[in-house]
C-alpha atoms as a PDB file:
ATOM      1  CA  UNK A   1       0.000   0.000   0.000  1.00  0.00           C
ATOM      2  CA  UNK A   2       1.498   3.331  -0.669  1.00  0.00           C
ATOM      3  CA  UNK A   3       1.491   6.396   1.414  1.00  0.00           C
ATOM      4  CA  UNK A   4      -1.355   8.016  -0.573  1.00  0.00           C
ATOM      5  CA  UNK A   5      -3.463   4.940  -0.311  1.00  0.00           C
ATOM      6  CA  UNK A   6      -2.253   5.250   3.489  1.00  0.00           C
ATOM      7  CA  UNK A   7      -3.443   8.992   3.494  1.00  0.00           C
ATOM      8  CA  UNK A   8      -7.185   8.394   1.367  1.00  0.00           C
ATOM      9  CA  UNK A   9      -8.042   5.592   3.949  1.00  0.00           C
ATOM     10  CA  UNK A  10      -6.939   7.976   6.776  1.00  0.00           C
ATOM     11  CA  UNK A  11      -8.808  10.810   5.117  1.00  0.00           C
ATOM     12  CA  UNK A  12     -12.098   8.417   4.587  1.00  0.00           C
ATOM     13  CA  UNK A  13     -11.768   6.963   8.338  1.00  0.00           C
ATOM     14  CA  UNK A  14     -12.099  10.596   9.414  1.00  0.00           C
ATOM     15  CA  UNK A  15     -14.674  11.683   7.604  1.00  0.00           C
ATOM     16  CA  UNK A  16     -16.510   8.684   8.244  1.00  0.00           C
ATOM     17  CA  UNK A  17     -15.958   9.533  12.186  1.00  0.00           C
ATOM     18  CA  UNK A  18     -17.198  12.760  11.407  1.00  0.00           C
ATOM     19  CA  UNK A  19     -20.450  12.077   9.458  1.00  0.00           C
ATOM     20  CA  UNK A  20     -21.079  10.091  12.552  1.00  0.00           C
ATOM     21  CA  UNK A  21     -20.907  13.239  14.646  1.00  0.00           C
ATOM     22  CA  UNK A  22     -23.145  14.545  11.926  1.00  0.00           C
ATOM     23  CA  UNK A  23     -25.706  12.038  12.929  1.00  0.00           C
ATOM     24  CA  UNK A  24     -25.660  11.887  16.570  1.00  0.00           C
ATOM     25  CA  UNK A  25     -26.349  15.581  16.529  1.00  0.00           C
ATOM     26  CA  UNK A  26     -29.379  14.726  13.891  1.00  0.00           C
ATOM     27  CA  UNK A  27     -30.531  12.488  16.442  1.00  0.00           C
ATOM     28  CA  UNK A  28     -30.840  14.692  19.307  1.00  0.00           C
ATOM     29  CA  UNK A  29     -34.228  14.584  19.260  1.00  0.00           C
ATOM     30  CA  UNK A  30     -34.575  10.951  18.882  1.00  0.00           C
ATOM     31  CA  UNK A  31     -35.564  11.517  15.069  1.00  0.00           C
ATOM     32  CA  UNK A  32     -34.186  12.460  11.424  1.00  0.00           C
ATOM     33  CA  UNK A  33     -36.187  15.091   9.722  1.00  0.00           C
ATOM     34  CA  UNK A  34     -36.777  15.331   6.166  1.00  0.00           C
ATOM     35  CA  UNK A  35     -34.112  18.617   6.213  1.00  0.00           C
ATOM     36  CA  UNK A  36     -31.721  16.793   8.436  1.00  0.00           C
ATOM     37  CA  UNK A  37     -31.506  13.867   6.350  1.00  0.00           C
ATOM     38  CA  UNK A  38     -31.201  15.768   2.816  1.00  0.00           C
ATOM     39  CA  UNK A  39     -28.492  17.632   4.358  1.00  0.00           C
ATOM     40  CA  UNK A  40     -27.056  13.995   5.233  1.00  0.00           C
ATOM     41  CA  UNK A  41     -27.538  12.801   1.815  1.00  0.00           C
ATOM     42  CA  UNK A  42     -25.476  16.114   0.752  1.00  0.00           C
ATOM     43  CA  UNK A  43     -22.614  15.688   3.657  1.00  0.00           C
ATOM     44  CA  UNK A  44     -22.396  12.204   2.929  1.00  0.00           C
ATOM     45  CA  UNK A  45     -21.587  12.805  -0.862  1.00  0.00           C
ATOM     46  CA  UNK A  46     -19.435  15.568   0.012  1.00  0.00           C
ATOM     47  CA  UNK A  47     -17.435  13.369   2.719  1.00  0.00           C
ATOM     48  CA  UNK A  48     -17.059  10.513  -0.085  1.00  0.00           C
ATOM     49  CA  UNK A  49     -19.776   7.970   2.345  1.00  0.00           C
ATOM     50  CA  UNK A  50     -20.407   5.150   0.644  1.00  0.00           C
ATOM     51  CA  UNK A  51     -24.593   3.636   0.772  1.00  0.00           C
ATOM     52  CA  UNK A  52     -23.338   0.749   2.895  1.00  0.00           C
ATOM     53  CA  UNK A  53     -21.457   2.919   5.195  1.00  0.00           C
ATOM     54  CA  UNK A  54     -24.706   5.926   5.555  1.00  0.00           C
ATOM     55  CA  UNK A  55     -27.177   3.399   6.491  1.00  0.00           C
ATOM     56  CA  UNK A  56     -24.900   1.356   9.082  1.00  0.00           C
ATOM     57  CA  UNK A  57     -23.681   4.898  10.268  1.00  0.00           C
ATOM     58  CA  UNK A  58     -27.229   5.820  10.443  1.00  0.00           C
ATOM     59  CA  UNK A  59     -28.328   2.808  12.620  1.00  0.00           C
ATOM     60  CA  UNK A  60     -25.330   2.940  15.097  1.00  0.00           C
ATOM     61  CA  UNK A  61     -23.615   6.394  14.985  1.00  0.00           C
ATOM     62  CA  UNK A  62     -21.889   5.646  18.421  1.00  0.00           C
ATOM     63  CA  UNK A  63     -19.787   3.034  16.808  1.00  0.00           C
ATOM     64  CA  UNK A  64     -17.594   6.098  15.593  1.00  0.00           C
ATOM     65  CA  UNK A  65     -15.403   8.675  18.186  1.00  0.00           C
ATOM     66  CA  UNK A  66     -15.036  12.173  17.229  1.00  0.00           C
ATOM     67  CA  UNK A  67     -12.051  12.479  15.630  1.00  0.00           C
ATOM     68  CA  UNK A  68     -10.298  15.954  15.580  1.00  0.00           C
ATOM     69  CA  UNK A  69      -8.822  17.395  12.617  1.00  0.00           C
ATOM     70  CA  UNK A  70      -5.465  17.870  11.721  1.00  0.00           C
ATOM     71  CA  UNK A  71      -5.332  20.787   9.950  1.00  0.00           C
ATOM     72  CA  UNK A  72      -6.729  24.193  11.081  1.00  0.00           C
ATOM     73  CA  UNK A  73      -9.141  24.284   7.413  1.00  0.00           C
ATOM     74  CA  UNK A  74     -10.172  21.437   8.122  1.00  0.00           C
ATOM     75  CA  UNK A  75     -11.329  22.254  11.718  1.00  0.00           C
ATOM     76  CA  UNK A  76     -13.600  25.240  10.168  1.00  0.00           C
ATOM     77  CA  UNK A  77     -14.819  22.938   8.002  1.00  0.00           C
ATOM     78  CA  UNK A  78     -15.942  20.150  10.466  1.00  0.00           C
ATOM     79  CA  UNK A  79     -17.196  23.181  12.920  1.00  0.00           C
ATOM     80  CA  UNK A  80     -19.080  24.577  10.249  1.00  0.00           C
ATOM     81  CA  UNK A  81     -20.814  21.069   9.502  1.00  0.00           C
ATOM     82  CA  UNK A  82     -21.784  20.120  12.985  1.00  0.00           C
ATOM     83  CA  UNK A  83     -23.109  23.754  13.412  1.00  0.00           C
ATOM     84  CA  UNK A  84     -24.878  24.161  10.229  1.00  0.00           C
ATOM     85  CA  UNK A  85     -26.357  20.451  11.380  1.00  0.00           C
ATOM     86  CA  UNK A  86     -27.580  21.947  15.045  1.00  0.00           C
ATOM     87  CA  UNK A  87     -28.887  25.143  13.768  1.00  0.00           C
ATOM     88  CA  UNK A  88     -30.563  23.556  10.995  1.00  0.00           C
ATOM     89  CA  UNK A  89     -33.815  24.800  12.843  1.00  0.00           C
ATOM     90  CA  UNK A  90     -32.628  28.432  13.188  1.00  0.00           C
ATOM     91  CA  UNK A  91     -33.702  27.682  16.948  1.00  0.00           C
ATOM     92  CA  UNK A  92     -30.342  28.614  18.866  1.00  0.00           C
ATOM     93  CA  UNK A  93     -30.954  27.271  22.650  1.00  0.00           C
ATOM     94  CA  UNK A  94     -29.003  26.918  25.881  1.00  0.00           C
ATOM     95  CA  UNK A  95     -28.688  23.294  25.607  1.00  0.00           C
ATOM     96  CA  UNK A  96     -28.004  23.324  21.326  1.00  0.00           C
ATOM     97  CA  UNK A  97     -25.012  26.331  22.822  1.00  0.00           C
ATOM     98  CA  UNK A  98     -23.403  24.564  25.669  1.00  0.00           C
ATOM     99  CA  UNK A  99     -22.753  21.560  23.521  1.00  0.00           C
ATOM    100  CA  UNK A 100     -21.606  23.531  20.915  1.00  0.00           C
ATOM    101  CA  UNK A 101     -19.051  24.603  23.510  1.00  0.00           C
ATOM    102  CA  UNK A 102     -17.969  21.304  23.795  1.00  0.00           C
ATOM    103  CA  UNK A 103     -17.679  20.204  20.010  1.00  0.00           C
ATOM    104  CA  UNK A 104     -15.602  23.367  19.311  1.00  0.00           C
ATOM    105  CA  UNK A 105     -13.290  22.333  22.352  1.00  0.00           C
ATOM    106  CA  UNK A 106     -13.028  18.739  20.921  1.00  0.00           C
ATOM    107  CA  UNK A 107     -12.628  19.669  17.657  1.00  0.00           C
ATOM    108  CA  UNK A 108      -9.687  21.266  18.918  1.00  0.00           C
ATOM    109  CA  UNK A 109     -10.228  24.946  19.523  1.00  0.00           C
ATOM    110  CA  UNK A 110      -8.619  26.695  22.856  1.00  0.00           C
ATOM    111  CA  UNK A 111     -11.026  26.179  25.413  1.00  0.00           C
ATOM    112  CA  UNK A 112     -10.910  29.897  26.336  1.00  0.00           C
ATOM    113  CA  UNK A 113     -12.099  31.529  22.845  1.00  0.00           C
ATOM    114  CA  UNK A 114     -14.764  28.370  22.418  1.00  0.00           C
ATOM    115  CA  UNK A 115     -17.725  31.200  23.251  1.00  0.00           C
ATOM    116  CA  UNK A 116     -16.308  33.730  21.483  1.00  0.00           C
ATOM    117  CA  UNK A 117     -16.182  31.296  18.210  1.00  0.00           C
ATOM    118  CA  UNK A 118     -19.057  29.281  19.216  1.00  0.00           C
ATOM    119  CA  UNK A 119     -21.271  33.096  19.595  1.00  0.00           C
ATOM    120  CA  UNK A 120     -19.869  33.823  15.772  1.00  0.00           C
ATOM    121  CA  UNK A 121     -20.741  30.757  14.526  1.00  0.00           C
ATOM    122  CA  UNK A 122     -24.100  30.372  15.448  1.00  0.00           C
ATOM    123  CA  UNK A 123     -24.536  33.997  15.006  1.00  0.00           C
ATOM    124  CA  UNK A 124     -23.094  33.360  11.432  1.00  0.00           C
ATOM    125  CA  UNK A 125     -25.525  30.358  10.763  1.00  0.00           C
ATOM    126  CA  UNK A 126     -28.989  32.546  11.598  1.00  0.00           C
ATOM    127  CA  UNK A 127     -27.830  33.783   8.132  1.00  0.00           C
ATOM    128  CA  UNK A 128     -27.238  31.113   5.837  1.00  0.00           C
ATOM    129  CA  UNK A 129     -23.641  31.280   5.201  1.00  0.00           C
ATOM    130  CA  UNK A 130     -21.048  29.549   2.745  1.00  0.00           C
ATOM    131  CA  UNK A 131     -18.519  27.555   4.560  1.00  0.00           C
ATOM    132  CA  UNK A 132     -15.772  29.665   2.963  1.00  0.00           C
ATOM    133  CA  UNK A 133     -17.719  33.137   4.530  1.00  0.00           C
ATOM    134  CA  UNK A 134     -18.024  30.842   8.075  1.00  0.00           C
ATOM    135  CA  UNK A 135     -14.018  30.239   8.024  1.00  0.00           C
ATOM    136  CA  UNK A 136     -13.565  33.849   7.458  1.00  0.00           C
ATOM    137  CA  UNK A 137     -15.452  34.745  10.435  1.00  0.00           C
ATOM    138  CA  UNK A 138     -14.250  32.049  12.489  1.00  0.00           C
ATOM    139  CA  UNK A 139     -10.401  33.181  11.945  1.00  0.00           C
ATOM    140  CA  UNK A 140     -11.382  36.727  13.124  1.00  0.00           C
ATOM    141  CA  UNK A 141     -12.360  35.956  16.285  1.00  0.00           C
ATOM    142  CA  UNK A 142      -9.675  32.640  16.627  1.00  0.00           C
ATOM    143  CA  UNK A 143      -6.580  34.065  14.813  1.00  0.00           C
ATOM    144  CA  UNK A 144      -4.371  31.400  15.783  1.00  0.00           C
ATOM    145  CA  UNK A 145      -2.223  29.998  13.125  1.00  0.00           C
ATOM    146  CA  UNK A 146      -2.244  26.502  11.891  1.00  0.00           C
END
């Protein structure tokens, strides 16, 4: 196997791990709306998720940890998934805040600008960003370098 077949399964393993996060957040509620699953179906495409993997994902989204990103990109991008998955309701609430807390901690943020970034990107998501306008705004209020 060669180092970039090394580096695609890596790559797929983590984004599989992700959509998972994707899905537990989905299921919050217990259920998968109609809006939360197209936005699956789109995430999934996106994140290269086979069929096979979506519907066993799906059925037992626990099976995968919550992997943190390498690369500081790459941490935008999986904060502005989970959050655009959260807020898909435009209903921001204590308990929907707090855990965003968390996820931006375990995604790898600094625990003492997780507010600050978590207030931005939820007040960022009441508008129906891009995820390249989200980044922008995100490295604003977290200027830390890679």
């Amino acid at each position: 196997m060669s180092n970039a077949d090394l580096y695609l399964t890596g790559l797929h393993h983590q984004n599989v791990d992700h959509f998972a996060a994707l899905v537990r957040l989905a299921l919050l509620d217990n259920k998968i709306d109609d809006k939360e699953y197209k936005l699956l179906e789109r995430l999934a495409i996106r994140l290269d998720i086979t069929k096979i993997e979506f519907e066993a994902i799906l059925k037992n989204p626990n099976n995968h940890p919550l992997d943190r990103p390498a690369s500081y990109e790459e941490r935008l991008e999986h904060l502005y998934d989970l959050t655009k998955m959260l807020f898909l309701d435009k209903n921001p609430t204590i308990d929907k805040t707090s855990m965003m807390d968390r996820i931006a901690v375990g995604l790898g943020f600094p625990a003492e600008n997780a507010r600050a970034i978590v207030k931005e990107a939820i007040k960022f998501f009441l508008k129906e960003p891009d995820v390249e306008d989200f980044k922008k705004v995100i490295k604003q209020v977290n200027p830390i370098k890679h």
